[in-house]
C-alpha atoms as a PDB file:
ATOM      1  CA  UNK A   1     110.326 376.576 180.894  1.00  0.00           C
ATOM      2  CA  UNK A   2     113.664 378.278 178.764  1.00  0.00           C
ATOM      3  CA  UNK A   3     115.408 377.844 182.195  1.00  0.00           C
ATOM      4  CA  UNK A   4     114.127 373.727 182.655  1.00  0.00           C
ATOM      5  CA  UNK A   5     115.687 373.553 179.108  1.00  0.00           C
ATOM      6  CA  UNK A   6     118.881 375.433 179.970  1.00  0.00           C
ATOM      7  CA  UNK A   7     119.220 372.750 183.077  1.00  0.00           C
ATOM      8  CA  UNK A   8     118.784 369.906 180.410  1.00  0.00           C
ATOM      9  CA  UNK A   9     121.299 371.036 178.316  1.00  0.00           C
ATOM     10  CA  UNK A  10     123.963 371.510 181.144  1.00  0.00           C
ATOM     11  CA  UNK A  11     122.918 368.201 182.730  1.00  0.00           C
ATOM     12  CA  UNK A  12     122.784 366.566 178.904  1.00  0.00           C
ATOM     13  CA  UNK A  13     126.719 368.175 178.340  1.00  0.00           C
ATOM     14  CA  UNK A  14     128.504 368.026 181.834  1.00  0.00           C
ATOM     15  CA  UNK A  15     127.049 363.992 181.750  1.00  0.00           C
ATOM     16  CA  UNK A  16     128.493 363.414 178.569  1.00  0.00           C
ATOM     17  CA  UNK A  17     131.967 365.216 179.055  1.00  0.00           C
ATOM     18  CA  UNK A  18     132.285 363.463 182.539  1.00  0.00           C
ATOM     19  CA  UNK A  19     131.821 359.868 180.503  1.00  0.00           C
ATOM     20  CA  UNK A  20     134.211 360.745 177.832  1.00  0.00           C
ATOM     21  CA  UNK A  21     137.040 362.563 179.559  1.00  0.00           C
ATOM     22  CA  UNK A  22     136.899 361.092 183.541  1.00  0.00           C
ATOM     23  CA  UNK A  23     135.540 357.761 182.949  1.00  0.00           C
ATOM     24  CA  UNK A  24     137.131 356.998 179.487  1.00  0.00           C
ATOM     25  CA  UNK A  25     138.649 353.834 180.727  1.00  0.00           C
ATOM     26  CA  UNK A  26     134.625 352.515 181.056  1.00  0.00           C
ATOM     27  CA  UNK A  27     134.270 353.586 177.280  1.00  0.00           C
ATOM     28  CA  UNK A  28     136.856 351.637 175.701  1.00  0.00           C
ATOM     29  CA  UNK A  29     135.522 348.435 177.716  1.00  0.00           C
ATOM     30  CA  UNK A  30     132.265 349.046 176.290  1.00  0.00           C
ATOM     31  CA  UNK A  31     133.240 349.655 173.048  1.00  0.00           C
ATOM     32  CA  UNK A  32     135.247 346.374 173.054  1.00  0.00           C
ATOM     33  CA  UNK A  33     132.367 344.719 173.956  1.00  0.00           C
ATOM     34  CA  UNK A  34     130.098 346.144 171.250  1.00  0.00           C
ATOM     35  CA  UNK A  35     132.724 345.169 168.445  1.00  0.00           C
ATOM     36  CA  UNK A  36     133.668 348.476 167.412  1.00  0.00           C
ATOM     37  CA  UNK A  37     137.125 349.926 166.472  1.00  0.00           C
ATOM     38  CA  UNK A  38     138.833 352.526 167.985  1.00  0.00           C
ATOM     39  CA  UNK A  39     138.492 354.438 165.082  1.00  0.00           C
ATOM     40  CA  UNK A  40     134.571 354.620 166.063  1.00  0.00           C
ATOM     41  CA  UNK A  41     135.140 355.093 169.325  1.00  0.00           C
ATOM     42  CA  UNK A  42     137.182 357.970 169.055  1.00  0.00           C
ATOM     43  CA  UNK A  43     134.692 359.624 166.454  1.00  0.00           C
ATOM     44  CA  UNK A  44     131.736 359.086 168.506  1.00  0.00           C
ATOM     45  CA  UNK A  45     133.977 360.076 171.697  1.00  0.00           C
ATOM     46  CA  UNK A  46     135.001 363.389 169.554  1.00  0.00           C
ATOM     47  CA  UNK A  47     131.727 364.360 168.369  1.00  0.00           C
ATOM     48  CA  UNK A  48     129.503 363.881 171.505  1.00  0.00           C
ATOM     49  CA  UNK A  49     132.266 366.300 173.326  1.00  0.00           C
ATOM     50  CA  UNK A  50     132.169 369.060 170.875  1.00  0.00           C
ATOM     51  CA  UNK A  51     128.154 368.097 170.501  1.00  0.00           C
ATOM     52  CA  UNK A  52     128.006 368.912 174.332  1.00  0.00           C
ATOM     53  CA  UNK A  53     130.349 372.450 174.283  1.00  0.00           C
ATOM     54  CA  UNK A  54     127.642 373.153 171.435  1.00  0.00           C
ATOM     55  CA  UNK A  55     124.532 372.512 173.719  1.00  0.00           C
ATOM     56  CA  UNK A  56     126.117 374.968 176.631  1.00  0.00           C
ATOM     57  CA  UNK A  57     127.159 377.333 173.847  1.00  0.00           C
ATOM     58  CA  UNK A  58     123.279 377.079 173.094  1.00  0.00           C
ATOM     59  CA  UNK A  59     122.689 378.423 176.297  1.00  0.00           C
ATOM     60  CA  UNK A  60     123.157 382.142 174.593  1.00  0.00           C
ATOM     61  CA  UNK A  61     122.686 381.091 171.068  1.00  0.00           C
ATOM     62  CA  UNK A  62     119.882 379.768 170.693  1.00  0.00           C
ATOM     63  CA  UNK A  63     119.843 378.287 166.970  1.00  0.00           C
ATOM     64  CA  UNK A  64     123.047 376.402 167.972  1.00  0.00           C
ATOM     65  CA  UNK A  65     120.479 373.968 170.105  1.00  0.00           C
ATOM     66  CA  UNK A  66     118.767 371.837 167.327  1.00  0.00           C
ATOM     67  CA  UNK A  67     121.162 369.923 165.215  1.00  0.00           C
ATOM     68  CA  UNK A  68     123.592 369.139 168.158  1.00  0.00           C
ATOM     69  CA  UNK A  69     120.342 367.789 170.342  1.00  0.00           C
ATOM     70  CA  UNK A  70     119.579 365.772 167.340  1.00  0.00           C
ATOM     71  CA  UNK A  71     122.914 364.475 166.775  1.00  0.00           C
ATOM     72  CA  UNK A  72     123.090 363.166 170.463  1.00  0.00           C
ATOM     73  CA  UNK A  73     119.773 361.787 169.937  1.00  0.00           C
ATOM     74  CA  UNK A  74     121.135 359.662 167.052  1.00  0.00           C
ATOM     75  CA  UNK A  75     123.957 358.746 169.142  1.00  0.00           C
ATOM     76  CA  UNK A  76     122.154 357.774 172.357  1.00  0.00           C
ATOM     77  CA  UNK A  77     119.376 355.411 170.363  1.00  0.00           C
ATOM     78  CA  UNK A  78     122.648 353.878 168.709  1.00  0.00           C
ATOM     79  CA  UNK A  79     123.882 353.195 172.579  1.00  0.00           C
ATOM     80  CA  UNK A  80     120.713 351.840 172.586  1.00  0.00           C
ATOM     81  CA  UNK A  81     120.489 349.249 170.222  1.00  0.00           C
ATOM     82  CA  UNK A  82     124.270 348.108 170.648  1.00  0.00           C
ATOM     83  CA  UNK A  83     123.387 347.556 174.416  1.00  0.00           C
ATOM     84  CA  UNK A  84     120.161 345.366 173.040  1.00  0.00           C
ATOM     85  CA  UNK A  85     122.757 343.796 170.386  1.00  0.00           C
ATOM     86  CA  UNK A  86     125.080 342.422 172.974  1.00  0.00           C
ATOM     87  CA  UNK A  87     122.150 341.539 175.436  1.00  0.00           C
ATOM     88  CA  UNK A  88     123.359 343.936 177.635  1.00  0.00           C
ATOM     89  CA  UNK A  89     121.054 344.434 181.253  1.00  0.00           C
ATOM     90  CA  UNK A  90     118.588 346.796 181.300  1.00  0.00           C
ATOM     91  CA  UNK A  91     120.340 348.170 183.920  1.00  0.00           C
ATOM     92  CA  UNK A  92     123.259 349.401 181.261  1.00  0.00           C
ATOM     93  CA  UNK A  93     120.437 350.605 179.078  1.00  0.00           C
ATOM     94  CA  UNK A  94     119.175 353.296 181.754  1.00  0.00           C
ATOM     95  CA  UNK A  95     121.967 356.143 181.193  1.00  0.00           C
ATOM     96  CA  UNK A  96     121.552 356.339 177.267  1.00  0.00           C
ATOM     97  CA  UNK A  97     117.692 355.847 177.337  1.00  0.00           C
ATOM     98  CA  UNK A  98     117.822 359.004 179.858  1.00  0.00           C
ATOM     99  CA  UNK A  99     120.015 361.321 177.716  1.00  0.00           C
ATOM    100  CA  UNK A 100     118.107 360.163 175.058  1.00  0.00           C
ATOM    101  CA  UNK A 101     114.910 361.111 176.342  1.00  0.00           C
ATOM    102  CA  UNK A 102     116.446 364.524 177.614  1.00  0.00           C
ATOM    103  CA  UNK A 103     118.071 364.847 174.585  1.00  0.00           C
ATOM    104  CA  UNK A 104     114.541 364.666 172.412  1.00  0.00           C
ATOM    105  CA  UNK A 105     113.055 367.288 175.267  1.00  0.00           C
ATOM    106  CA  UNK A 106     115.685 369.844 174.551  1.00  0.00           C
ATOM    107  CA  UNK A 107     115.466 369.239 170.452  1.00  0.00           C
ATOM    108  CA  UNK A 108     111.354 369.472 170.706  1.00  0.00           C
ATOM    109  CA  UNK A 109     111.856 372.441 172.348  1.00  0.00           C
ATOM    110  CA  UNK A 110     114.337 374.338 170.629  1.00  0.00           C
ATOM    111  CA  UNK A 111     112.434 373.513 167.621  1.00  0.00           C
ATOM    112  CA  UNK A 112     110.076 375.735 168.692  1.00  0.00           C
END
């Protein structure tokens, strides 16, 4: 089961990092759309990268699992409801609501 977990959290971080480093360009469009500044963006952008380095970090410590996996559970349900606020479809929902799921597995678990 610690090794499902460990896959989560790689999956979780290398996901995230991809989205905010490779495929920034999709970010800001999104982010445009939702009505937030760049000041936001760059916040949320900032903290879900160093968020993910902590959930690989977790990988050999252990107690560094819980608040980060928390954090990117807050974040993901917010990607949540701004995709319901603009009306997105559900098919824009399905990344988020995944990481967000994954994201409460690995918190349950490290809670533990």
């Amino acid at each position: 089961m610690e090794n499902l977990i460990h896959i989560l959290q790689l999956l979780v971080a290398i996901s995230v990092c991809y989205v905010w480093i490779f495929r920034y360009h999709n970010v800001i469009i999104e982010f445009e759309k939702f009505e937030l500044s760049d000041v936001t963006r760059n916040f949320v952008g900032f903290s879900k990268v160093i968020l993910s380095t902590l959930l690989v970090t977790g990988i050999w410590f252990p107690s560094l699992v819980l608040i980060p996996s928390i954090l990117m559970v807050f974040f993901m349900a917010a990607a949540q409801y701004y995709h319901f606020k603009i009306r997105d479809p559900f098919i824009k929902y399905v990344p988020s609501l995944i990481f967000l799921v994954l994201s409460v597995i690995i918190a349950i678990s490290s809670a533990q």
